[in-house]
N, C-alpha and C. Protein backbone atom coordinates (compact mmCIF):
# COMPACT_ATOMS: atom_id res chain seq x y z
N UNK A 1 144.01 -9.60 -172.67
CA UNK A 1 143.11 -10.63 -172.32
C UNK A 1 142.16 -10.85 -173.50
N UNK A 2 141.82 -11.96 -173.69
CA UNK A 2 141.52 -12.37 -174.66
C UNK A 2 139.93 -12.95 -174.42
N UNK A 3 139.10 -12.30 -175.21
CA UNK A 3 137.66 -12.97 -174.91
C UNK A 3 136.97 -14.16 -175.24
N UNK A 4 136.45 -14.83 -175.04
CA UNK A 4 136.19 -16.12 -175.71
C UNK A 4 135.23 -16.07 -176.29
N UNK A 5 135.44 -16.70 -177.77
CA UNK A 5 134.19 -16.38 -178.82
C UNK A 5 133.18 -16.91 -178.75
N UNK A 6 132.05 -16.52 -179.34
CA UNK A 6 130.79 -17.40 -179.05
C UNK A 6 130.89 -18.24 -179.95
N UNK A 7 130.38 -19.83 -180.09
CA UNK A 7 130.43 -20.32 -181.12
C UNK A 7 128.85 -20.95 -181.30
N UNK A 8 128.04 -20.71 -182.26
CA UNK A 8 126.78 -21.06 -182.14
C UNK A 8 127.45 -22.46 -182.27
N UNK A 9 126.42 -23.30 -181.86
CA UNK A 9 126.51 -24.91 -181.98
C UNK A 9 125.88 -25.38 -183.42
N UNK A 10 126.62 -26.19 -183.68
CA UNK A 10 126.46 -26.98 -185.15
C UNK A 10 124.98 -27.48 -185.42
N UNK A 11 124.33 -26.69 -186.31
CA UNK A 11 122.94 -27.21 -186.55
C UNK A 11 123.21 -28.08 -187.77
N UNK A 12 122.11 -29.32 -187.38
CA UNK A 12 121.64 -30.86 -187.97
C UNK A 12 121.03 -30.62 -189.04
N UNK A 13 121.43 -30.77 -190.05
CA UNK A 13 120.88 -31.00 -191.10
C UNK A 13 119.34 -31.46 -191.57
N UNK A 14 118.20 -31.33 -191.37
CA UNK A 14 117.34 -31.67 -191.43
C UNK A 14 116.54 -32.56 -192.32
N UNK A 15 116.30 -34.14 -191.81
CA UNK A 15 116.24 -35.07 -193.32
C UNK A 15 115.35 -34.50 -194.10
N UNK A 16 115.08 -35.02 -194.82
CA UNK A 16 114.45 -34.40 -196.56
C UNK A 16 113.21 -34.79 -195.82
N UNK A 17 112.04 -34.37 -196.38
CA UNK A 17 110.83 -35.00 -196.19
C UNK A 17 110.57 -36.35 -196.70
N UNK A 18 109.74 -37.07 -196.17
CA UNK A 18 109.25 -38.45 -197.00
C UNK A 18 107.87 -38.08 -197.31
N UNK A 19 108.16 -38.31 -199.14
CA UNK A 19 107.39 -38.15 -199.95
C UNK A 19 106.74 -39.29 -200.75
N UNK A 20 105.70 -39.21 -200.07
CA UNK A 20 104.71 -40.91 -200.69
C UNK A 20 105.05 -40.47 -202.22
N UNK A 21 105.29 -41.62 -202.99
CA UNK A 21 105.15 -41.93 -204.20
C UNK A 21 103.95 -41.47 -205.09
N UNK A 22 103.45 -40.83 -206.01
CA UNK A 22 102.45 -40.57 -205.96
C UNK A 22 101.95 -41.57 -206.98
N UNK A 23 100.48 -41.84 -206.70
CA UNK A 23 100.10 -43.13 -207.14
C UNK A 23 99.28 -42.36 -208.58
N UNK A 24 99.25 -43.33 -209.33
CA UNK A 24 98.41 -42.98 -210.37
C UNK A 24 96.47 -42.24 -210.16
N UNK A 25 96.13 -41.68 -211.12
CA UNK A 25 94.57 -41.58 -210.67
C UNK A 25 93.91 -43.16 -210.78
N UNK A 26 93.25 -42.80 -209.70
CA UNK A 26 92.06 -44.75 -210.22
C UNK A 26 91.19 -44.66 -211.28
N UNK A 27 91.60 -45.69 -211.78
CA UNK A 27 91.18 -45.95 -212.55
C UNK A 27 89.27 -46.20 -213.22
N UNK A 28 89.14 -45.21 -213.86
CA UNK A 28 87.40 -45.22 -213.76
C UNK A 28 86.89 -46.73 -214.57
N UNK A 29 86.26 -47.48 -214.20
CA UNK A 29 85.66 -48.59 -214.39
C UNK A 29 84.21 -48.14 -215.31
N UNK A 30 84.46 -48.59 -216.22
CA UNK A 30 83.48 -49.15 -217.29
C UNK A 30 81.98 -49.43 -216.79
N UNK A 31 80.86 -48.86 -216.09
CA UNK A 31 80.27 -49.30 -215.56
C UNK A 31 78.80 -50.22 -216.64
N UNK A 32 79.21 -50.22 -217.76
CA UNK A 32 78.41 -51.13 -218.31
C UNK A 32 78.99 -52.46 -217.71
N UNK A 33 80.34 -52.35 -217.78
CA UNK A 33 80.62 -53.94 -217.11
C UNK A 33 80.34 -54.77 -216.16
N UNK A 34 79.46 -53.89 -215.30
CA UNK A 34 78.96 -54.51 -214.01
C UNK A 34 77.12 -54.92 -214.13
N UNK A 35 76.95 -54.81 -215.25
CA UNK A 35 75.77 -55.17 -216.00
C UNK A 35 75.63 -56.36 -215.81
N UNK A 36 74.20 -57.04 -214.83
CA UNK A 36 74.09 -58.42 -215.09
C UNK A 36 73.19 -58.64 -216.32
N UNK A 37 73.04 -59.88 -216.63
CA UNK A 37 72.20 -59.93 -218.01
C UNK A 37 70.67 -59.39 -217.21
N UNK A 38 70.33 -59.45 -216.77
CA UNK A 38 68.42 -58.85 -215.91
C UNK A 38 68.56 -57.27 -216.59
N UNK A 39 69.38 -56.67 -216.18
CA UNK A 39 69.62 -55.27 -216.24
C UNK A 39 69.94 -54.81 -217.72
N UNK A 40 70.87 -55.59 -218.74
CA UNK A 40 70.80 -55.73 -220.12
C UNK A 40 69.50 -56.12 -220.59
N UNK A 41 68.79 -56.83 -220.20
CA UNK A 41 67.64 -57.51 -220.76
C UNK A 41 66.57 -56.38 -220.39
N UNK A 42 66.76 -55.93 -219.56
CA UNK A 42 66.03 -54.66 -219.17
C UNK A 42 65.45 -53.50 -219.95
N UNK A 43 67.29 -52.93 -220.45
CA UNK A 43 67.36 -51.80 -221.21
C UNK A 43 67.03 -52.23 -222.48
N UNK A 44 66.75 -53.15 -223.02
CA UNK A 44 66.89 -54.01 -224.44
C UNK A 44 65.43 -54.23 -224.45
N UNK A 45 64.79 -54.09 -223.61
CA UNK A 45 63.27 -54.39 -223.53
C UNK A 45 62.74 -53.26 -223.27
N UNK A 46 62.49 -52.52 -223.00
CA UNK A 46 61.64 -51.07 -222.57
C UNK A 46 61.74 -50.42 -223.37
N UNK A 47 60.06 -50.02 -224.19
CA UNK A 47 60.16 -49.17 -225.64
C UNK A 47 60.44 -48.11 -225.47
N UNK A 48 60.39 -47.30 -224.04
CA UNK A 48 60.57 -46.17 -224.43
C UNK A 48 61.94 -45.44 -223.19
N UNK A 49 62.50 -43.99 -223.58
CA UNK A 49 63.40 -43.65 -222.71
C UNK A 49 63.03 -42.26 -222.73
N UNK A 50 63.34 -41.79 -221.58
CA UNK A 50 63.10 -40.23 -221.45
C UNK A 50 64.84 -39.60 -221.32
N UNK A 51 65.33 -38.62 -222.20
CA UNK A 51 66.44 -38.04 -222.15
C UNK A 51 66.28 -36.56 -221.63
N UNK A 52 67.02 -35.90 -220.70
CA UNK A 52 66.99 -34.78 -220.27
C UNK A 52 68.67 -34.35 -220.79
N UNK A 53 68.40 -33.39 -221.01
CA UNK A 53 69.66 -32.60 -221.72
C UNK A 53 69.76 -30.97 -221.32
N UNK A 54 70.55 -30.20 -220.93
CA UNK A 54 70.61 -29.24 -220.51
C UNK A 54 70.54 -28.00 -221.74
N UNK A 55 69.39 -27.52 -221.71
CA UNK A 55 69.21 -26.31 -222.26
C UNK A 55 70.19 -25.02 -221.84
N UNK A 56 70.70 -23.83 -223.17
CA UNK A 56 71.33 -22.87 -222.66
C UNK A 56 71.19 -22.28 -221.24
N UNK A 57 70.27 -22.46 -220.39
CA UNK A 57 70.71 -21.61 -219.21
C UNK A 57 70.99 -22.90 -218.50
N UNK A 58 71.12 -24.26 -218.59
CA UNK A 58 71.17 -24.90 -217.45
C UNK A 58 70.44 -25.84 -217.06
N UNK A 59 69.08 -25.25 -217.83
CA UNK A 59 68.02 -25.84 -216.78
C UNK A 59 67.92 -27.07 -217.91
N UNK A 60 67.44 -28.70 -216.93
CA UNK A 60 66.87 -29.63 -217.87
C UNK A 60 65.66 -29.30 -218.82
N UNK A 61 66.16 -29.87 -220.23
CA UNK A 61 64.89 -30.40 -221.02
C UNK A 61 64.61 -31.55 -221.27
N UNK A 62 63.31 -32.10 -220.98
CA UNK A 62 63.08 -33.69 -221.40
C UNK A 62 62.13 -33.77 -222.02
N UNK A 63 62.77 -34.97 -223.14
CA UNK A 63 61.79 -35.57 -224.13
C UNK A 63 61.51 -37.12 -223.84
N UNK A 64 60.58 -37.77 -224.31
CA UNK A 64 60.66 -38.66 -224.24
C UNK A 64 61.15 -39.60 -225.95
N UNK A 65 61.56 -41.01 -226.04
CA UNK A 65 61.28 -41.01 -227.09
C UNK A 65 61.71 -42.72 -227.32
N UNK A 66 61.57 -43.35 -228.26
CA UNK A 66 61.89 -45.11 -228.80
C UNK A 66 63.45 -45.19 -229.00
N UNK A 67 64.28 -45.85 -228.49
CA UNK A 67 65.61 -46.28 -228.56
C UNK A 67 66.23 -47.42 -228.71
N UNK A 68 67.19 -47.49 -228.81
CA UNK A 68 67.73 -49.05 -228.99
C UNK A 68 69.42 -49.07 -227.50
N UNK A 69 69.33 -50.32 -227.27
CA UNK A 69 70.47 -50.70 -226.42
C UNK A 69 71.07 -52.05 -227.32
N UNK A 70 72.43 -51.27 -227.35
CA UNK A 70 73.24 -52.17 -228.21
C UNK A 70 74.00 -52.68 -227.55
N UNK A 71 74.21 -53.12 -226.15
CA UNK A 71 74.59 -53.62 -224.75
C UNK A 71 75.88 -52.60 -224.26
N UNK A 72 76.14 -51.43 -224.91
CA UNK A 72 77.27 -50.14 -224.89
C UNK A 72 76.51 -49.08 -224.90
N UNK A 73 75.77 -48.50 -225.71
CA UNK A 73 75.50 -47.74 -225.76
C UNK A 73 74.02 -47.66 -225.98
N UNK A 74 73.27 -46.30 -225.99
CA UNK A 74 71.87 -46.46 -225.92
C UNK A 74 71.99 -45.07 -227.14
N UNK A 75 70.48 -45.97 -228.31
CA UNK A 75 71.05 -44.96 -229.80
C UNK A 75 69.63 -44.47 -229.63
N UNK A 76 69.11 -43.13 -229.76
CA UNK A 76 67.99 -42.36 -229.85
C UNK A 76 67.79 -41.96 -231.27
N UNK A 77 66.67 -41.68 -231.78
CA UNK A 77 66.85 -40.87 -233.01
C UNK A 77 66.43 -39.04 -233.50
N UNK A 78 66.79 -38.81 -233.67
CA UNK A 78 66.67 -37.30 -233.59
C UNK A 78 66.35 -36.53 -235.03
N UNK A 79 66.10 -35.36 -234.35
CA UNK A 79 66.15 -34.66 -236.07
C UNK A 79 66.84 -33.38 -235.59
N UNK A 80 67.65 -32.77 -236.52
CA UNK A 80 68.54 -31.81 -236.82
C UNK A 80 68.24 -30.48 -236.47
N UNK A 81 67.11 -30.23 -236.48
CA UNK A 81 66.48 -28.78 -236.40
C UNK A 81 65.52 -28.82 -235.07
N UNK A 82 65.65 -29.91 -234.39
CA UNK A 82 64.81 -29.71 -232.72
C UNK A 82 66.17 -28.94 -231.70
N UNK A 83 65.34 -28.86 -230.71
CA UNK A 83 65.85 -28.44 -229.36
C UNK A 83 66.51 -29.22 -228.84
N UNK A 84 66.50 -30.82 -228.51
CA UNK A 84 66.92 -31.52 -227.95
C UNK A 84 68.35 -31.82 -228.63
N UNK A 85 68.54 -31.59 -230.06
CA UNK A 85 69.80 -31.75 -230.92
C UNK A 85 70.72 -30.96 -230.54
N UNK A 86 70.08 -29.17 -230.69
CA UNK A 86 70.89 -28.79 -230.40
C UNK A 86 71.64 -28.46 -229.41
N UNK A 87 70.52 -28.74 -228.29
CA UNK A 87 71.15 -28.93 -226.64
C UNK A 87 72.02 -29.65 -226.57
N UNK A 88 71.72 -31.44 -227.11
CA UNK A 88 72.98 -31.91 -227.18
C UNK A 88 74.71 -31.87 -228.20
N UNK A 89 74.26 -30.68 -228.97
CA UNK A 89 75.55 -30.82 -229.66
C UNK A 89 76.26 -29.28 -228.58
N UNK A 90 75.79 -28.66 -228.40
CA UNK A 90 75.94 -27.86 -227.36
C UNK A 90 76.36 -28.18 -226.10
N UNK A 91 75.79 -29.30 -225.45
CA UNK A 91 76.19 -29.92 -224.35
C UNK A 91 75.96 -31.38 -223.54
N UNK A 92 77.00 -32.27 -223.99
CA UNK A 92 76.71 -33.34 -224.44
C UNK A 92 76.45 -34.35 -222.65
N UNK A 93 76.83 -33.41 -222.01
CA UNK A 93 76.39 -34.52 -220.50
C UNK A 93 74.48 -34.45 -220.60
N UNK A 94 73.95 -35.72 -220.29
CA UNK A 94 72.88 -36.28 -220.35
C UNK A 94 72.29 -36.95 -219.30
N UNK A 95 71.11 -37.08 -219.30
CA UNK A 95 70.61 -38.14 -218.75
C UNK A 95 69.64 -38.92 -218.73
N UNK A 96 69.30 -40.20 -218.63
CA UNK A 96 68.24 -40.77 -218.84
C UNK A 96 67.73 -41.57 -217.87
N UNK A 97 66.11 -41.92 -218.01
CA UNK A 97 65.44 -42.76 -217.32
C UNK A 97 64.60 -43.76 -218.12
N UNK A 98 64.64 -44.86 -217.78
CA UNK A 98 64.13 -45.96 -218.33
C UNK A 98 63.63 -46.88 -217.77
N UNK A 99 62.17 -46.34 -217.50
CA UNK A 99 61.31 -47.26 -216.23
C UNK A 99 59.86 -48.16 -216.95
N UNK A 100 59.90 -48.98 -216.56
CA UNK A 100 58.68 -50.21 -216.67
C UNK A 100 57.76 -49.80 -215.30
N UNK A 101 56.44 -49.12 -215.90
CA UNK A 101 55.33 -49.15 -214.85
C UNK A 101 54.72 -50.08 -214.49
N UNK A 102 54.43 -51.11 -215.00
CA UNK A 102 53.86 -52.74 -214.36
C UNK A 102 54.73 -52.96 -213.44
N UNK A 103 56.13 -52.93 -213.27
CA UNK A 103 56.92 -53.64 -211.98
C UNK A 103 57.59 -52.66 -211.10
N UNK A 104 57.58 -51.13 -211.35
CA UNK A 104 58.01 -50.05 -211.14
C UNK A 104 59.62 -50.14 -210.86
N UNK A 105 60.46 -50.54 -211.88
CA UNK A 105 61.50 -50.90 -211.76
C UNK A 105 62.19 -49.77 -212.90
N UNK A 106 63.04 -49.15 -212.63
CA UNK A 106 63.75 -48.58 -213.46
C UNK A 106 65.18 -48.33 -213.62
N UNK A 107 65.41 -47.24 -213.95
CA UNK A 107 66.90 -47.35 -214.17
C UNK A 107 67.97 -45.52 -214.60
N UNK A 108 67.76 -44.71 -213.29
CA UNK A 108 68.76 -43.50 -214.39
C UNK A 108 69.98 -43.53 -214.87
N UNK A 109 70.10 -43.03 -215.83
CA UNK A 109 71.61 -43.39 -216.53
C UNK A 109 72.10 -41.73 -216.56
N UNK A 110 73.48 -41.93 -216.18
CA UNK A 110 73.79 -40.51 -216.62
C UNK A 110 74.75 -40.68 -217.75
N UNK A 111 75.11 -39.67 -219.05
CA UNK A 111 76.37 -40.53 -219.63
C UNK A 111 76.58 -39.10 -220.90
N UNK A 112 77.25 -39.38 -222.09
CA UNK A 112 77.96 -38.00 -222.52
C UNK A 112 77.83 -38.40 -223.97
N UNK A 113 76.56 -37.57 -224.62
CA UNK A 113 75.91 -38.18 -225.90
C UNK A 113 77.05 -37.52 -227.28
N UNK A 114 76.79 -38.49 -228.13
CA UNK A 114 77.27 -38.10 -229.54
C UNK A 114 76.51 -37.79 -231.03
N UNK A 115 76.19 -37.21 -231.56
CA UNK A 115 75.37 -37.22 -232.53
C UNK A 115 76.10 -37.98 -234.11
N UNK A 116 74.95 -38.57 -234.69
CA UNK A 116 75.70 -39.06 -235.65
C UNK A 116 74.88 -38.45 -237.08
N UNK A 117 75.16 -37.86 -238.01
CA UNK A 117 74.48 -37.43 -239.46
C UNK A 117 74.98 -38.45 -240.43
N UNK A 118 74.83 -38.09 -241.37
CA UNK A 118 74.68 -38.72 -242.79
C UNK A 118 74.76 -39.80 -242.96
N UNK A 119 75.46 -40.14 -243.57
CA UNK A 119 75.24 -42.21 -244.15
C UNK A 119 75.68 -43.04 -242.52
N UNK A 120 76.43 -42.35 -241.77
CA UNK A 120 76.36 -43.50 -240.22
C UNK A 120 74.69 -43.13 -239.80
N UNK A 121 73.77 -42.81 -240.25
CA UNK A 121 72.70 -42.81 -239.72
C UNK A 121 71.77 -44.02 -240.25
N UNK A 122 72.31 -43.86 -241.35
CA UNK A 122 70.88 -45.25 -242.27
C UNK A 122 71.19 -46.60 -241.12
N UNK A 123 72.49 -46.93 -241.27
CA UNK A 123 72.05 -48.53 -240.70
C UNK A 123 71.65 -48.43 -239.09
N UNK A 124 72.23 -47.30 -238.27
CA UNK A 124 71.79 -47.24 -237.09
C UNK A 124 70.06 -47.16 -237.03
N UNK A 125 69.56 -46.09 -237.99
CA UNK A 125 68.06 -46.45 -238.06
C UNK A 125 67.20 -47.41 -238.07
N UNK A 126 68.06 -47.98 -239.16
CA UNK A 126 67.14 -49.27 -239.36
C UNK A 126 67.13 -50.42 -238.19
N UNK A 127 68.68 -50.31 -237.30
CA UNK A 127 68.43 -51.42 -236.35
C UNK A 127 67.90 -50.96 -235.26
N UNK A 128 67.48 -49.52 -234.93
CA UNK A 128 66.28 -48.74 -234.34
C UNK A 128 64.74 -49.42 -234.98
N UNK A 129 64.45 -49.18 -235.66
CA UNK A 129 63.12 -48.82 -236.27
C UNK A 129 62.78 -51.19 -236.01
N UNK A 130 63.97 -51.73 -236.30
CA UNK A 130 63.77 -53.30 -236.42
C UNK A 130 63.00 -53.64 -235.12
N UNK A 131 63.84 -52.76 -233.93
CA UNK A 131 63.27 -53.28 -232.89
C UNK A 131 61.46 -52.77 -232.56
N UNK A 132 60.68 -51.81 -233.38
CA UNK A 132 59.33 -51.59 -233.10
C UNK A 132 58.71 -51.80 -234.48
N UNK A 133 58.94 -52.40 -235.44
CA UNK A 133 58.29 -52.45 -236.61
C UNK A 133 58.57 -53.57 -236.86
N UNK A 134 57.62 -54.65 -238.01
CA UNK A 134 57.92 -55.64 -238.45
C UNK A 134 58.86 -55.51 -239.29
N UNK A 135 59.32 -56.34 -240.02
CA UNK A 135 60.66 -56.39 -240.76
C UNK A 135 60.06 -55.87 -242.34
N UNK A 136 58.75 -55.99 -242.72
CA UNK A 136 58.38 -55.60 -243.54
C UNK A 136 58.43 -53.96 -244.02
N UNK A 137 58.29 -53.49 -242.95
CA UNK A 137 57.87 -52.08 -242.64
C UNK A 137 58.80 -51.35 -242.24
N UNK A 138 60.01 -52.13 -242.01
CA UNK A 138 61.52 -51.16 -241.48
C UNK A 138 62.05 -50.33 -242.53
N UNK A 139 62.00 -50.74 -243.79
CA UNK A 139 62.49 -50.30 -244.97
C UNK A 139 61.73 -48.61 -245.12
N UNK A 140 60.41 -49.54 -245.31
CA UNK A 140 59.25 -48.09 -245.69
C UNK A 140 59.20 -47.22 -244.46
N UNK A 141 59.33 -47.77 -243.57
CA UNK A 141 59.50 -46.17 -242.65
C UNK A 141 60.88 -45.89 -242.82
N UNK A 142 61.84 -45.94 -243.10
CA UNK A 142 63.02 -45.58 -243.11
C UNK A 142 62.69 -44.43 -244.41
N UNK A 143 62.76 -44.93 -244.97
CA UNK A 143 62.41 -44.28 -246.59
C UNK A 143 61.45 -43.03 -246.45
N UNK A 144 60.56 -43.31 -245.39
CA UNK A 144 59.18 -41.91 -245.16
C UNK A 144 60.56 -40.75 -244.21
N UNK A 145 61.23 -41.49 -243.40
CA UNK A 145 61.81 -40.76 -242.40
C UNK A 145 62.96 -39.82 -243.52
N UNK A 146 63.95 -40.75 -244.02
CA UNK A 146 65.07 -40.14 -245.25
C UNK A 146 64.56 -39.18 -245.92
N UNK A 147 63.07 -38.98 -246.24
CA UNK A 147 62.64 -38.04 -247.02
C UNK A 147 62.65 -36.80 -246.35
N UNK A 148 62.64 -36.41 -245.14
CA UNK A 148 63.26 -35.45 -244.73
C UNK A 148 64.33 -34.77 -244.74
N UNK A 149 65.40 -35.55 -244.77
CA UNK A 149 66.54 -35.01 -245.30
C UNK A 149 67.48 -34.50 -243.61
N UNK A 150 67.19 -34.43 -242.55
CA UNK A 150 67.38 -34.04 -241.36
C UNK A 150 67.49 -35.35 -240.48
N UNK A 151 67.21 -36.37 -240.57
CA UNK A 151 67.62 -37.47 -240.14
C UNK A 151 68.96 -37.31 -238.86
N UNK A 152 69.33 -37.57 -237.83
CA UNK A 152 70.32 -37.70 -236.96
C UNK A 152 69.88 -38.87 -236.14
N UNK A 153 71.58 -39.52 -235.45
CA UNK A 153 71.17 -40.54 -234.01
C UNK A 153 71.75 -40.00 -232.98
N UNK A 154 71.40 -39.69 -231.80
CA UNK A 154 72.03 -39.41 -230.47
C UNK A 154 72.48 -40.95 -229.80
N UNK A 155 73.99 -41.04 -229.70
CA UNK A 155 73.91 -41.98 -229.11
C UNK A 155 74.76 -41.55 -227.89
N UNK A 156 74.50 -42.58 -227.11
CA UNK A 156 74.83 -42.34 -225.19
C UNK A 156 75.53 -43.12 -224.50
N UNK A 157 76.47 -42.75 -224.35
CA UNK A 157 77.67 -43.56 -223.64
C UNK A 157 77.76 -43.33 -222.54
N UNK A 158 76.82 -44.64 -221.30
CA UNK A 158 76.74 -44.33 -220.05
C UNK A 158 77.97 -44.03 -219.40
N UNK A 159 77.95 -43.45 -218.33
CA UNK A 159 79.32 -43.43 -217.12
C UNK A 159 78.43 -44.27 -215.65
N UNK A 160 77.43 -43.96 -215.84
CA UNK A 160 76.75 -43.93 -214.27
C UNK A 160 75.12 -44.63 -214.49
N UNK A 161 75.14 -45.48 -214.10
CA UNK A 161 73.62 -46.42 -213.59
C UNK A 161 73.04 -45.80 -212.00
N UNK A 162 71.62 -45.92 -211.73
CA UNK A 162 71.35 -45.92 -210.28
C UNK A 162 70.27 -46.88 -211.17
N UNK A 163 69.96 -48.02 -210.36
CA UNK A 163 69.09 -48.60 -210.45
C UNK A 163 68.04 -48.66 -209.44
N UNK A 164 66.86 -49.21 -209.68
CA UNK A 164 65.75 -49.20 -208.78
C UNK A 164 64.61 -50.80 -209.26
N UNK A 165 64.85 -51.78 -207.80
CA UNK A 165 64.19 -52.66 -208.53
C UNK A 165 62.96 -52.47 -207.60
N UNK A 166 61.92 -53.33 -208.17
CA UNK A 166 60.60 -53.78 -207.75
C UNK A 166 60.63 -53.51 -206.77
């Protein structure tokens, strides 16, 4: 007598998973581009900017100081042998504020600075120094400043605006 075999039953193949396509990262947007002219005219007008830069442990340091907005970037001027230089060649995420106390309107920027030395410094100076000196006097302070020999520009390539109006 003969026993009858077991036969497990035919297991189904199980479809593959469906696997979304994977999409690219999004794309980070330029946020100077969302700049109306008020907000250009803004940064292009306010003599002064305060930069905070992260000192070795972390913690912010801020200076204040005269800058220029070249509708990209925002150019500071520096010298070689401060704190604030070497914080930023050390660690270049930044940040700034740039507020008008008559209308209490301002502006923080966060963004990832570059330093510039030697001969890219003269003409950036001078179109620094154009915007708070007469045109007479851009030369001769340039010339008092060169005599130092330590001359640098921090310049700042926003990522991030928060604005604050009136």
């Amino acid at each position: 007598m003969t026993t009858p075999q077991m036969v497990a039953p035919p297991v189904a193949a199980a479809a593959p998973p469906i696997v979304a396509a994977a999409s690219p990262p999004p794309v980070a947007l330029d946020p100077v581009l969302a700049l109306t002219p008020d907000q250009h005219d803004f940064l292009a007008g306010m003599p002064k900017i305060a930069l905070a830069v992260n000192d070795p442990a972390g913690a912010p340091h801020i200076t204040t100081s005269i800058y220029r907005w070249d509708g990209t970037t925002l150019h500071l001027p520096a010298q070689q042998f401060t704190l604030r230089a070497s914080n930023v060649e050390r660690d270049p995420r930044v940040s700034l504020l740039v507020e008008d106390a008559a209308s209490e309107a301002s502006v923080a920027v966060t963004g990832v600075a570059a330093v510039l030395y030697g001969d890219q410094v003269e003409a950036e100076m001078l179109l620094l120094l154009a915007k708070y000196l007469a045109e007479d006097d851009v030369v001769r302070r340039w010339e008092e400043m060169r005599a130092s020999a330590d001359r640098m520009i921090i310049q700042v390539r926003p990522t991030r605006f928060v604005w604050r109006s009136a």
